[in-house]
N, C-alpha and C. Protein backbone atom coordinates (compact mmCIF):
# COMPACT_ATOMS: atom_id res chain seq x y z
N UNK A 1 -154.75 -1.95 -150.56
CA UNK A 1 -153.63 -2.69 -150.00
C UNK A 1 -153.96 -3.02 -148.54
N UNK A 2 -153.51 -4.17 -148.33
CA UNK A 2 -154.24 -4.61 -147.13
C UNK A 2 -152.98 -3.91 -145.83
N UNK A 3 -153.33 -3.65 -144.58
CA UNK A 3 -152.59 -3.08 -143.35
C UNK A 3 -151.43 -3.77 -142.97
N UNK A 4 -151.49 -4.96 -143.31
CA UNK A 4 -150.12 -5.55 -143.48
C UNK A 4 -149.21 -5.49 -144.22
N UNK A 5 -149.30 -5.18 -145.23
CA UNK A 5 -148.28 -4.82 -146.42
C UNK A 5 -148.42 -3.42 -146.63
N UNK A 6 -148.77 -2.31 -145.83
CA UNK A 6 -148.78 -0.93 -146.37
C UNK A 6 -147.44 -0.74 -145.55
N UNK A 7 -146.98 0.89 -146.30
CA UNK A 7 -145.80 1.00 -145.72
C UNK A 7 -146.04 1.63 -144.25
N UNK A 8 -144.69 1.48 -143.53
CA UNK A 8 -144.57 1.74 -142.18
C UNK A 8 -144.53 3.43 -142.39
N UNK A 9 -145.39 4.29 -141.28
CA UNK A 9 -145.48 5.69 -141.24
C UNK A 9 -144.39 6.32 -140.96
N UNK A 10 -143.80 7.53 -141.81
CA UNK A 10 -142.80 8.08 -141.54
C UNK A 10 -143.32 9.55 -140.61
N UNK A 11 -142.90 9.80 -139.44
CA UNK A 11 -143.65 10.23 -138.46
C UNK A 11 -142.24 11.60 -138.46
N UNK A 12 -143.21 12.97 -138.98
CA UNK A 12 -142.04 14.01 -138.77
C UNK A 12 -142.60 14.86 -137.90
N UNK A 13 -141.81 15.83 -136.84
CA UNK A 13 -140.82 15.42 -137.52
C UNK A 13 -139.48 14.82 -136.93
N UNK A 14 -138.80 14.29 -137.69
CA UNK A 14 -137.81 13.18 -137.28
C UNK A 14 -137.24 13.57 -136.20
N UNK A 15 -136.70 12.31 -135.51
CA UNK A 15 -136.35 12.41 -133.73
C UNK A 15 -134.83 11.83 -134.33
N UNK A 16 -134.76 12.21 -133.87
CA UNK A 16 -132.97 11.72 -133.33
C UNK A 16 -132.96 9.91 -133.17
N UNK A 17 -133.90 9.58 -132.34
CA UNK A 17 -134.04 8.15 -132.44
C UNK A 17 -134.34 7.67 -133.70
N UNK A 18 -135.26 8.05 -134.68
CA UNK A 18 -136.00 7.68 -135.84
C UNK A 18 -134.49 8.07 -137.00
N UNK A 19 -134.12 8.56 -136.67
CA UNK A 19 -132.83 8.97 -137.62
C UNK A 19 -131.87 7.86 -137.48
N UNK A 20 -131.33 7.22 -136.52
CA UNK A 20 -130.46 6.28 -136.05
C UNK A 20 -130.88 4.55 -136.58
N UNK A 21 -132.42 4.88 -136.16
CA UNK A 21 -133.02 2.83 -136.97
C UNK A 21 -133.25 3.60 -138.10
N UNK A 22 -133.40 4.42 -138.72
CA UNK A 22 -133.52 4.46 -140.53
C UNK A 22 -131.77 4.36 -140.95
N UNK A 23 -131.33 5.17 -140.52
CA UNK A 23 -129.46 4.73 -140.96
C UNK A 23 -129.31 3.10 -141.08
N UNK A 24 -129.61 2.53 -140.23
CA UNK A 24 -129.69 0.88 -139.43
C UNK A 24 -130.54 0.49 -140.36
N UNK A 25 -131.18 0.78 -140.69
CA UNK A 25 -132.39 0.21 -141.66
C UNK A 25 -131.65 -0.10 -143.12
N UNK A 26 -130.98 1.65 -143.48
CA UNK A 26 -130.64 1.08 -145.07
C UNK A 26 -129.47 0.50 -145.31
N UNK A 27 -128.80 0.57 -143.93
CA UNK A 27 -127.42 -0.53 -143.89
C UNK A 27 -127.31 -1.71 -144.17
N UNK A 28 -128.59 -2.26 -143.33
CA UNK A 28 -128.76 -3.60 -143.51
C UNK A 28 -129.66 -4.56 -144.38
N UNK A 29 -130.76 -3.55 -145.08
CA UNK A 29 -131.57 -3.37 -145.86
C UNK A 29 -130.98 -3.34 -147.18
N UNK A 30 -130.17 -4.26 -147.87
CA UNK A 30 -129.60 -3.64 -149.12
C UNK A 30 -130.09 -4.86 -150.25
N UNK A 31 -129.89 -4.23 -151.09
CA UNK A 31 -130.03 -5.29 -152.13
C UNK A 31 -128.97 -6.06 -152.50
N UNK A 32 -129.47 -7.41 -153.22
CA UNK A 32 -128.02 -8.76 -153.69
C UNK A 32 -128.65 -9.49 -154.46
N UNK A 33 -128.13 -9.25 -155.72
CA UNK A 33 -128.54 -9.97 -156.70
C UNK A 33 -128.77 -11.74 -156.62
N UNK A 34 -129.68 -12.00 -157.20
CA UNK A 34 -129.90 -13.57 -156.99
C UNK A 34 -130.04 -13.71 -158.68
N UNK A 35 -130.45 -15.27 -159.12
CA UNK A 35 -129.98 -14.90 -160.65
C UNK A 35 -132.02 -14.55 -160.83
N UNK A 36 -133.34 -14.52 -159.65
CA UNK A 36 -133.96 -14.13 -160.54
C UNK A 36 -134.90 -12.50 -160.32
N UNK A 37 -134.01 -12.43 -159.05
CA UNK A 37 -134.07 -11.24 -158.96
C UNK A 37 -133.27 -10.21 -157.54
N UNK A 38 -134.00 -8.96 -157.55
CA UNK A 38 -132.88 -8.37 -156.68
C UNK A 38 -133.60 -8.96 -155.43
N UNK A 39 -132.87 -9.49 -154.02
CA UNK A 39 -133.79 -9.30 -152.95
C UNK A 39 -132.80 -8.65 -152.01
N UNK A 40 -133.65 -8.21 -151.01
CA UNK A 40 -132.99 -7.81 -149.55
C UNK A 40 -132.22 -8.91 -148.31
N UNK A 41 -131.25 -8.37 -148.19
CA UNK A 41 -129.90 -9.58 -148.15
C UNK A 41 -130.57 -9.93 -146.71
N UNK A 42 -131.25 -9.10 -146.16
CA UNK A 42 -131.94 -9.59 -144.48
C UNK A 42 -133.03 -10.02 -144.32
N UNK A 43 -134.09 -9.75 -145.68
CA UNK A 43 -135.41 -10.49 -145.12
C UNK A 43 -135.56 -11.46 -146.26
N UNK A 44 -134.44 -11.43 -147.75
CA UNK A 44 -134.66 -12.42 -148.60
C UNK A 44 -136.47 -12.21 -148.83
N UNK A 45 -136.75 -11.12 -149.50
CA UNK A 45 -137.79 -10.43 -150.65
C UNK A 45 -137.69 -9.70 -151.36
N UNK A 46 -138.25 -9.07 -152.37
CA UNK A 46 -138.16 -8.59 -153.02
C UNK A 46 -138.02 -7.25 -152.66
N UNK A 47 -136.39 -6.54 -153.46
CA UNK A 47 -135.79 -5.53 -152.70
C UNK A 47 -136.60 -3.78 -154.06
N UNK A 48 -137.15 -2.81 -153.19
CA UNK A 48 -137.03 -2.64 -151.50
C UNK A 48 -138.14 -3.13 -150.32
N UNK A 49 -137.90 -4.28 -149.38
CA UNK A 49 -138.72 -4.26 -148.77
C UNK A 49 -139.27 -3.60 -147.78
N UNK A 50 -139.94 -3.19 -147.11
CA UNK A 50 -140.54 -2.63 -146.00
C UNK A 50 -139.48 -1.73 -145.45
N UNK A 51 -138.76 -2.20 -144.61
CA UNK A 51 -137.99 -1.32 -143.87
C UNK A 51 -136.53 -0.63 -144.85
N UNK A 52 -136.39 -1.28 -146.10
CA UNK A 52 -135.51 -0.50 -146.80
C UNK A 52 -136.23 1.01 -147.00
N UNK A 53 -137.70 0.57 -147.70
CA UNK A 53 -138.87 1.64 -148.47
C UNK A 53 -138.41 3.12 -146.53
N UNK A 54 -138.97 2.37 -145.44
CA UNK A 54 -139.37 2.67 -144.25
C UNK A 54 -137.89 4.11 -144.17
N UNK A 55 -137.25 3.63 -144.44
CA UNK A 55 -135.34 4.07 -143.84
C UNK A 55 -135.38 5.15 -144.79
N UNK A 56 -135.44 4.97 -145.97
CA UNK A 56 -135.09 5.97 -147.59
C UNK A 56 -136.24 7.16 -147.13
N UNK A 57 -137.12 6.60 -146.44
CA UNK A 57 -138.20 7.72 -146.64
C UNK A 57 -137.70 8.98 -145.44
N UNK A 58 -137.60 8.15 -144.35
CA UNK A 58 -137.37 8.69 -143.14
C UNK A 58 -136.20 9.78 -143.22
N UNK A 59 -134.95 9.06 -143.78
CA UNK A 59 -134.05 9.77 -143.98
C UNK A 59 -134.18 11.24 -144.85
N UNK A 60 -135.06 10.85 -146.21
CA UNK A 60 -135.23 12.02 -146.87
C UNK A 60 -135.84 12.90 -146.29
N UNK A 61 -137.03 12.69 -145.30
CA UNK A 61 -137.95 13.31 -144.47
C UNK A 61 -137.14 14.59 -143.63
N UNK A 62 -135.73 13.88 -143.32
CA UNK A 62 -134.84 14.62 -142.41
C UNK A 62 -133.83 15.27 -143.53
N UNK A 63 -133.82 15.37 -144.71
CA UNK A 63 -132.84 16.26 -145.47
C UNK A 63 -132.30 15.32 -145.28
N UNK A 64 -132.15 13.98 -145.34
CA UNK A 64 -130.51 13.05 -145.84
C UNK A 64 -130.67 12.55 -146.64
N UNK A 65 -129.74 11.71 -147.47
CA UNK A 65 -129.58 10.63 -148.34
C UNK A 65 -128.64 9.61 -147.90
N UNK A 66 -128.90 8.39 -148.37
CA UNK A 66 -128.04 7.28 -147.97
C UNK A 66 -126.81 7.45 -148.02
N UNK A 67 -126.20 7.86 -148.95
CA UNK A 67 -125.02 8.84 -150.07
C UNK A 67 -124.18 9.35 -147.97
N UNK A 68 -124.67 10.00 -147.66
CA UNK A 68 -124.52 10.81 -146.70
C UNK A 68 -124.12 10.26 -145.61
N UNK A 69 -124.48 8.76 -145.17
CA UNK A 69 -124.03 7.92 -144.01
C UNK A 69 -123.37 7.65 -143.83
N UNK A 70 -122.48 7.60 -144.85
CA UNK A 70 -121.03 6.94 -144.53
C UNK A 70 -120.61 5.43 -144.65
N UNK A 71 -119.21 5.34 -144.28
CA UNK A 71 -119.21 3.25 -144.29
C UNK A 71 -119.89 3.23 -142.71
N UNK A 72 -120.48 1.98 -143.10
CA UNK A 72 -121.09 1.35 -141.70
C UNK A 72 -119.37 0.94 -140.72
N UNK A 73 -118.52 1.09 -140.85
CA UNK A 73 -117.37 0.43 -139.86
C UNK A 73 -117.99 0.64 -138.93
C-alpha cells in the first residue's frame, strides 16, 4: 500500500489532545447512505475513510468507544 493511502499512526499513549480530534473525527466522520454506496458525509468516499478508520482506532487505544461520546450538542 502506497504512504498515501496507509492509515494515519495511532501514537499511544493517548494525550488528551489526541483524544479530543479522534472524538471530532468520528463526529464528523460518519457514514450516509447514497443509493451506491455508504460514503463519509465530509470527505464523500468510501466510508470508513481515513480519519473515521484514524478516530475508532485512537479512541479504542484509550479504552473508549464511540457509544461513549455522547450527542455532539
Amino acid at each position: 500500500m502506497s504512504a498515501a493511502l496507509a492509515d494515519f499512526p495511532v501514537l499511544t499513549p493517548v494525550t488528551d489532545e489526541d483524544l479530543a480530534l479522534a472524538a471530532r473525527a468520528v463526529r464528523v466522520h460518519v457514514p450516509e447512505p447514497w443509493p451506491h454506496a455508504l460514503l463519509c458525509r465530509s470527505e464523500h468516499v468510501i466510508y470508513p475513510c481515513r480519519l473515521a478508520r484514524w478516530g475508532h482506532a485512537t479512541l479504542e487505544a484509550a479504552g473508549l468507544s464511540g457509544d461513549q461520546l455522547g450527542d455532539p450538542a
